[in-house]
C-alpha atoms as a PDB file:
ATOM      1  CA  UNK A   1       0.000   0.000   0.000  1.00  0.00           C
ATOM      2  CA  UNK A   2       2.281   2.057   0.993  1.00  0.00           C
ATOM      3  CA  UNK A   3       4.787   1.546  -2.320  1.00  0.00           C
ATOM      4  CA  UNK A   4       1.812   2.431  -4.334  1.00  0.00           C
ATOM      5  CA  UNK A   5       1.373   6.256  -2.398  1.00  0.00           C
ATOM      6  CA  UNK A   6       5.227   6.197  -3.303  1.00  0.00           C
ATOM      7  CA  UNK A   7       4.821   5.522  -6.864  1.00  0.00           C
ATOM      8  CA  UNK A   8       1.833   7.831  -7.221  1.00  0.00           C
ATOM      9  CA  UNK A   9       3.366  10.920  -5.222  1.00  0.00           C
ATOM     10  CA  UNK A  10       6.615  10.394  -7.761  1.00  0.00           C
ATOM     11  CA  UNK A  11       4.598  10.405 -11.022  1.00  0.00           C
ATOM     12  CA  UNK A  12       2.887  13.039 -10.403  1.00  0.00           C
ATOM     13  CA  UNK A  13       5.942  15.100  -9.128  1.00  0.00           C
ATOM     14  CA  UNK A  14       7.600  14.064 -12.298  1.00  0.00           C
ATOM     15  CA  UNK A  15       4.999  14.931 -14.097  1.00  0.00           C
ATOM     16  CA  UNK A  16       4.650  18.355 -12.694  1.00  0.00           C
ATOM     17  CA  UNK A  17       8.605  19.044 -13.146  1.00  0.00           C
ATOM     18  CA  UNK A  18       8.493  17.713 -17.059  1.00  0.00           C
ATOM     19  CA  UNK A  19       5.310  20.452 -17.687  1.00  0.00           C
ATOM     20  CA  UNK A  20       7.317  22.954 -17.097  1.00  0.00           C
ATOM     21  CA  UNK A  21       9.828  22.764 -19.838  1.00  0.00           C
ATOM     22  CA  UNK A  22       8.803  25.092 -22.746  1.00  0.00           C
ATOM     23  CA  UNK A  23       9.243  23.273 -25.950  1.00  0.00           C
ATOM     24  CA  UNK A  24      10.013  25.137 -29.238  1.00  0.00           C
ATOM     25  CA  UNK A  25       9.486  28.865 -27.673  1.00  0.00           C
ATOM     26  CA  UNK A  26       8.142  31.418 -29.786  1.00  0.00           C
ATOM     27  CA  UNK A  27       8.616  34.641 -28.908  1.00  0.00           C
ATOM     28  CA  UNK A  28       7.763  38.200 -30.164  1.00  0.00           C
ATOM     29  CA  UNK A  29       9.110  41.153 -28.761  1.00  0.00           C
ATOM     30  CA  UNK A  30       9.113  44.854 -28.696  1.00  0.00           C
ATOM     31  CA  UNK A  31      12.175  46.875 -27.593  1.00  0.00           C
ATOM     32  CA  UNK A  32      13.139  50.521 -26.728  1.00  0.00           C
ATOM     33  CA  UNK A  33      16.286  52.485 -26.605  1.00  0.00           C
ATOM     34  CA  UNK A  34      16.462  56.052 -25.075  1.00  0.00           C
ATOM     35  CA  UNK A  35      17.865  58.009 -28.111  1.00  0.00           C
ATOM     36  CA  UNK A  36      18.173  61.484 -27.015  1.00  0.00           C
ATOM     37  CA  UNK A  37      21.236  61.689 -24.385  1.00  0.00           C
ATOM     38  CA  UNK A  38      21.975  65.762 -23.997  1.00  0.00           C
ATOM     39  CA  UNK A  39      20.474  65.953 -20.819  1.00  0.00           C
ATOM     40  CA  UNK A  40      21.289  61.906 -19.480  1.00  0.00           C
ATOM     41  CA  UNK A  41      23.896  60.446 -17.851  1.00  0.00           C
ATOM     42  CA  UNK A  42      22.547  56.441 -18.855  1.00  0.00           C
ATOM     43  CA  UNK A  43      20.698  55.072 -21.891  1.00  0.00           C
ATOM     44  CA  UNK A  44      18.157  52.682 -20.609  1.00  0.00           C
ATOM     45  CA  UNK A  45      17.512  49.468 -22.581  1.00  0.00           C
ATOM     46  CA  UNK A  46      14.141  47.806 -22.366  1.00  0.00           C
ATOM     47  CA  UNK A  47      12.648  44.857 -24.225  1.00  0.00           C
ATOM     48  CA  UNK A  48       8.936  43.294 -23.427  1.00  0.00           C
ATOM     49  CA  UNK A  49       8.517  40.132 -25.437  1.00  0.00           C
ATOM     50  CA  UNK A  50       5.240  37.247 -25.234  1.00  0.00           C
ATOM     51  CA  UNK A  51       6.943  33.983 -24.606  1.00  0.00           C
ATOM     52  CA  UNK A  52       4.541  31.506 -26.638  1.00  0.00           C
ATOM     53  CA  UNK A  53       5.760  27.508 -26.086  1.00  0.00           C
ATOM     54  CA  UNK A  54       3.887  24.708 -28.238  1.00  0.00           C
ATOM     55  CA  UNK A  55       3.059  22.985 -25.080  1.00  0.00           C
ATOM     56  CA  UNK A  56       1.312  25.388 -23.731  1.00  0.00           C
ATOM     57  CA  UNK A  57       3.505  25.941 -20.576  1.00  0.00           C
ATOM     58  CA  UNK A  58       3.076  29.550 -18.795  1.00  0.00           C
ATOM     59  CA  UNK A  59       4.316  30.869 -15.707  1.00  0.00           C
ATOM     60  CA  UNK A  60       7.860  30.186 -16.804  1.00  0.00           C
ATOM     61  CA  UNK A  61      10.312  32.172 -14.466  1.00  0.00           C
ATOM     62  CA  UNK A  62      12.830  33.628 -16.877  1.00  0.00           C
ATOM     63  CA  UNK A  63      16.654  34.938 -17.007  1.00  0.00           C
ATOM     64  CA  UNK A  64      18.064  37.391 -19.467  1.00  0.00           C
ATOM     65  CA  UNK A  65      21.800  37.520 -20.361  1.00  0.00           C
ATOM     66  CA  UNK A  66      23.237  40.330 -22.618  1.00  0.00           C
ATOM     67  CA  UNK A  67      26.617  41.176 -23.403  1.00  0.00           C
ATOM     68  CA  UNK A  68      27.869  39.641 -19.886  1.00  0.00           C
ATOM     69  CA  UNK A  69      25.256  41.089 -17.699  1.00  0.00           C
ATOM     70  CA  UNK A  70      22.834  38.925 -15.936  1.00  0.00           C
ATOM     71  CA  UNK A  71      19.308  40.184 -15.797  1.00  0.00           C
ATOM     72  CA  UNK A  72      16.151  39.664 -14.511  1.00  0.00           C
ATOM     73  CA  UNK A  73      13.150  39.163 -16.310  1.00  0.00           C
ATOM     74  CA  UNK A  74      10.183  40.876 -15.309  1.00  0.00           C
ATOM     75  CA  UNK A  75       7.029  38.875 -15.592  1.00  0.00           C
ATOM     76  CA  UNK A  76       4.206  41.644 -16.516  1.00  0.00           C
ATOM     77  CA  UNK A  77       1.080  39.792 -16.814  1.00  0.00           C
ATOM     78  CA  UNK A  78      -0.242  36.156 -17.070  1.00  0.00           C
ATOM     79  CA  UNK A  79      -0.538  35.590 -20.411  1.00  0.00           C
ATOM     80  CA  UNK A  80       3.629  35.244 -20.644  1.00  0.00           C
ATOM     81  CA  UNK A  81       4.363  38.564 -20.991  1.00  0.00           C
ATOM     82  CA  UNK A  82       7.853  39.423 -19.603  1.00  0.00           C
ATOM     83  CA  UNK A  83      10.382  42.953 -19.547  1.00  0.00           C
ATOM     84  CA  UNK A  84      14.262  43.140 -19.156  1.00  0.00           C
ATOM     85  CA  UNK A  85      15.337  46.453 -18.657  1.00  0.00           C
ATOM     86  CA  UNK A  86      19.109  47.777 -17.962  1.00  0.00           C
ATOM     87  CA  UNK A  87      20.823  51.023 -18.059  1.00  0.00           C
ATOM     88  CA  UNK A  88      24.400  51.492 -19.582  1.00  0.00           C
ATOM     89  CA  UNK A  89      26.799  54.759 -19.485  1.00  0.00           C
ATOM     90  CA  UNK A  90      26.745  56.772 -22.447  1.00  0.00           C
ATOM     91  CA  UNK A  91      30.069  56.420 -23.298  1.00  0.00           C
ATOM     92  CA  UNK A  92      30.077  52.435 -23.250  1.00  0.00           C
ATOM     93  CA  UNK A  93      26.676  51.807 -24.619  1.00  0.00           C
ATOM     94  CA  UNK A  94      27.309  51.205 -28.429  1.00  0.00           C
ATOM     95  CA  UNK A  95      25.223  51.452 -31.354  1.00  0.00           C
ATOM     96  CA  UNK A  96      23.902  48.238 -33.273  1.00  0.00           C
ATOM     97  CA  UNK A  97      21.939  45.361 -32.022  1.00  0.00           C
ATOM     98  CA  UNK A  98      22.117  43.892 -28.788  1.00  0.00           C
ATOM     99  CA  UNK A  99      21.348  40.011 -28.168  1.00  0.00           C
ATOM    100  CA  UNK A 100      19.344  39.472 -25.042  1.00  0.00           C
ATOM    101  CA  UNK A 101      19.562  36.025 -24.494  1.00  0.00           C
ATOM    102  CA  UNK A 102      16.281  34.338 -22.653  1.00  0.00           C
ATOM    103  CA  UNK A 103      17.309  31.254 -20.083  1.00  0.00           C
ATOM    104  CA  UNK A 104      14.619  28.964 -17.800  1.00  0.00           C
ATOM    105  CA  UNK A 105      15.931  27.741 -14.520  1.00  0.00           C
ATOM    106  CA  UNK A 106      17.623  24.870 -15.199  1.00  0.00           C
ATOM    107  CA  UNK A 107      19.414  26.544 -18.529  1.00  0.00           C
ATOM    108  CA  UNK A 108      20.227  29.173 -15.961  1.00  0.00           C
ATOM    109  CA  UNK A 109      21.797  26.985 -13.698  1.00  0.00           C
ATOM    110  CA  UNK A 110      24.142  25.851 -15.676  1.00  0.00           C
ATOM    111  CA  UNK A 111      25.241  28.674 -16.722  1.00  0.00           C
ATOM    112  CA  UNK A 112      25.223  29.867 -13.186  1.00  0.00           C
ATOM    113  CA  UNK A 113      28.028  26.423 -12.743  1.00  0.00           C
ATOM    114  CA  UNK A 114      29.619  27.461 -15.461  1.00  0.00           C
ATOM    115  CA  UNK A 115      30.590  30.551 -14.233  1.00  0.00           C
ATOM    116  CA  UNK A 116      31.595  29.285 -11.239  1.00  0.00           C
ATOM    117  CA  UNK A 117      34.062  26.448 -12.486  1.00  0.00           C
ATOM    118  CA  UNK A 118      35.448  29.279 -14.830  1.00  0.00           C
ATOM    119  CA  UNK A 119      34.119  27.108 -17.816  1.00  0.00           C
ATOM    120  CA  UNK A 120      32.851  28.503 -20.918  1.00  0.00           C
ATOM    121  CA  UNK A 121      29.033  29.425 -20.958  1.00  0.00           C
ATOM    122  CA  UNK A 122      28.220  29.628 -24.515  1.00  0.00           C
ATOM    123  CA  UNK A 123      27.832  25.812 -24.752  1.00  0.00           C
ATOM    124  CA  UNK A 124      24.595  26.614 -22.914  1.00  0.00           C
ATOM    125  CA  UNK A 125      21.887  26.618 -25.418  1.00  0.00           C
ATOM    126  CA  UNK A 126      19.260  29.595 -24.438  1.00  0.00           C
ATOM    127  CA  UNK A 127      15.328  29.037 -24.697  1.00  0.00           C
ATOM    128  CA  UNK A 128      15.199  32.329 -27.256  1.00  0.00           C
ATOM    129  CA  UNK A 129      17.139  35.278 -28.380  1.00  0.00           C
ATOM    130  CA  UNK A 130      15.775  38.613 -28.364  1.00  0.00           C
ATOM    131  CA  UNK A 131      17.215  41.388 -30.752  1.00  0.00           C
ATOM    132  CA  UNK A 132      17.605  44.389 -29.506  1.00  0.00           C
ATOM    133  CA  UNK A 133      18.908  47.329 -31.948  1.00  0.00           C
ATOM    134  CA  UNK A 134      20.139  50.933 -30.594  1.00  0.00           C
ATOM    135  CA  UNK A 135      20.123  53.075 -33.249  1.00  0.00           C
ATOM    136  CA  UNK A 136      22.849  55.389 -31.424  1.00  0.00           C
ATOM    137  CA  UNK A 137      22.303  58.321 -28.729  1.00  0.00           C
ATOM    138  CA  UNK A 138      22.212  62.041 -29.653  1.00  0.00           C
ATOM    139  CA  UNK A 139      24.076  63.510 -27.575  1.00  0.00           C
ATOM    140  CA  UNK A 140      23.473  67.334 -28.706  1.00  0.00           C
ATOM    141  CA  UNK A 141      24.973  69.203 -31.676  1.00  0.00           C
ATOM    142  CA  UNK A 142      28.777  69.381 -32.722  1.00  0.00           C
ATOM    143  CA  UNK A 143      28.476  73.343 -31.704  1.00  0.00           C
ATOM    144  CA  UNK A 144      26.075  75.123 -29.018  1.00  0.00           C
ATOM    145  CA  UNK A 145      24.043  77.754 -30.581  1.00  0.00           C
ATOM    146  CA  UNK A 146      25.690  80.160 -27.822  1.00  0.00           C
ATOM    147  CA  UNK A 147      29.206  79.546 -29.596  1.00  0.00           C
ATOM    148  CA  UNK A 148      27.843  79.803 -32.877  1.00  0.00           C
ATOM    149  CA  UNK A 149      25.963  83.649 -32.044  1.00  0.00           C
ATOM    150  CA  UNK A 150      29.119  84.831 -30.745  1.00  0.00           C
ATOM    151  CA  UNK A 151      31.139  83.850 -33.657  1.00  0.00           C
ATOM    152  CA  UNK A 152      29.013  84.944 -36.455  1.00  0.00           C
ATOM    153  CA  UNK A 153      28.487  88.223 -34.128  1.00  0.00           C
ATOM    154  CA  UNK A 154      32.424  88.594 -34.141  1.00  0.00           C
ATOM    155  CA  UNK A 155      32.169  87.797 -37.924  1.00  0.00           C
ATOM    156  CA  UNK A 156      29.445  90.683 -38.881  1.00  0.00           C
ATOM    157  CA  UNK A 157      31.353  93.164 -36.402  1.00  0.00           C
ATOM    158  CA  UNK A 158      34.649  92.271 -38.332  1.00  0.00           C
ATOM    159  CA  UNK A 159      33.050  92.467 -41.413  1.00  0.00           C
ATOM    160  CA  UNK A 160      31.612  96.137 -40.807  1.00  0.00           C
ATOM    161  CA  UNK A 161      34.438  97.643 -39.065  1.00  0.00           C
ATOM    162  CA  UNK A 162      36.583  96.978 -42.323  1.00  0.00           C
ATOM    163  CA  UNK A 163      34.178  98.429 -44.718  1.00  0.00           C
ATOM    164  CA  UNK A 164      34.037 101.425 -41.883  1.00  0.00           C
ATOM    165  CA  UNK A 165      37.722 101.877 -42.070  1.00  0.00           C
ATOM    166  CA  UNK A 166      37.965 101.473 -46.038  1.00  0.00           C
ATOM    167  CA  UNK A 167      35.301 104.539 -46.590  1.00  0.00           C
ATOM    168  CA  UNK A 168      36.837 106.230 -43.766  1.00  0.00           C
ATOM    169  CA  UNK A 169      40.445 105.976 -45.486  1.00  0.00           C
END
């Protein structure tokens, strides 16, 4: 009897742990880049994406990875919606796209191991890639306007002082 409550509690435990693998993820996503840096210190990165697996899985607890940086990922609502969001310095964020790679648990893990044993982490295969592109920052014109009135100022005072002193003369 009691080998039978054993065997029962351990299928459905392994069933429970095998539902929650997503198989062949889908995912579409939605991304934005602040663009306009004269006033900003940081460009902030942020990418929502709807995770979609064939199996129907959902409540998936996610990890982002992008260039080195481990990141949460924000679950925003229940029908697999998620958000990864980071800020960078102005001066190191680059232009061109960004690969935010997607991980589950487990995949996480192992990277997580990885890490830790000072192996190499790429082996680990993520559930998706997200593409993130930053277009590049603005960070204000080559010349102030301020500069620019007081050298065309200098240039009309210039300019009419000499055809002053060539009448005069």
């Amino acid at each position: 009897m009691q080998f039978s409550v054993l065997i029962s509690v351990l299928i459905i435990s392994l069933y429970g742990v095998s539902g929650e693998i997503c198989q062949n993820p889908e995912v579409t996503a939605s991304a934005y880049v602040t663009e306009d840096a004269t006033i900003l210190t940081n460009v902030a990165f942020t990418t929502q994406f709807t995770l979609k697996c064939s199996n129907g899985v959902k409540d998936i607890t996610l990890y982002a990875e992008c260039e080195g940086k481990a990141l949460p990922a924000v679950k925003l609502s229940v029908d697999n919606k998620y958000q990864v969001s980071w800020t960078e310095d102005i001066k190191k964020a680059r232009s061109g796209d960004y690969k935010v790679k997607l991980y589950d648990e487990e995949s996480y893990a192992a990277i997580r191991k990885a890490h830790r044993n000072g192996e190499n982490s790429d082996t680990v295969k993520p559930l998706a890639v997200v593409m993130l592109n930053n277009p590049g920052v603005y960070q204000g014109p080559w010349i102030n306007s301020e500069l620019l009135a007081v050298f065309l100022a200098a240039l009309v005072s210039y300019t009419a002082f000499s055809a002053k002193s060539k009448l005069l003369a």
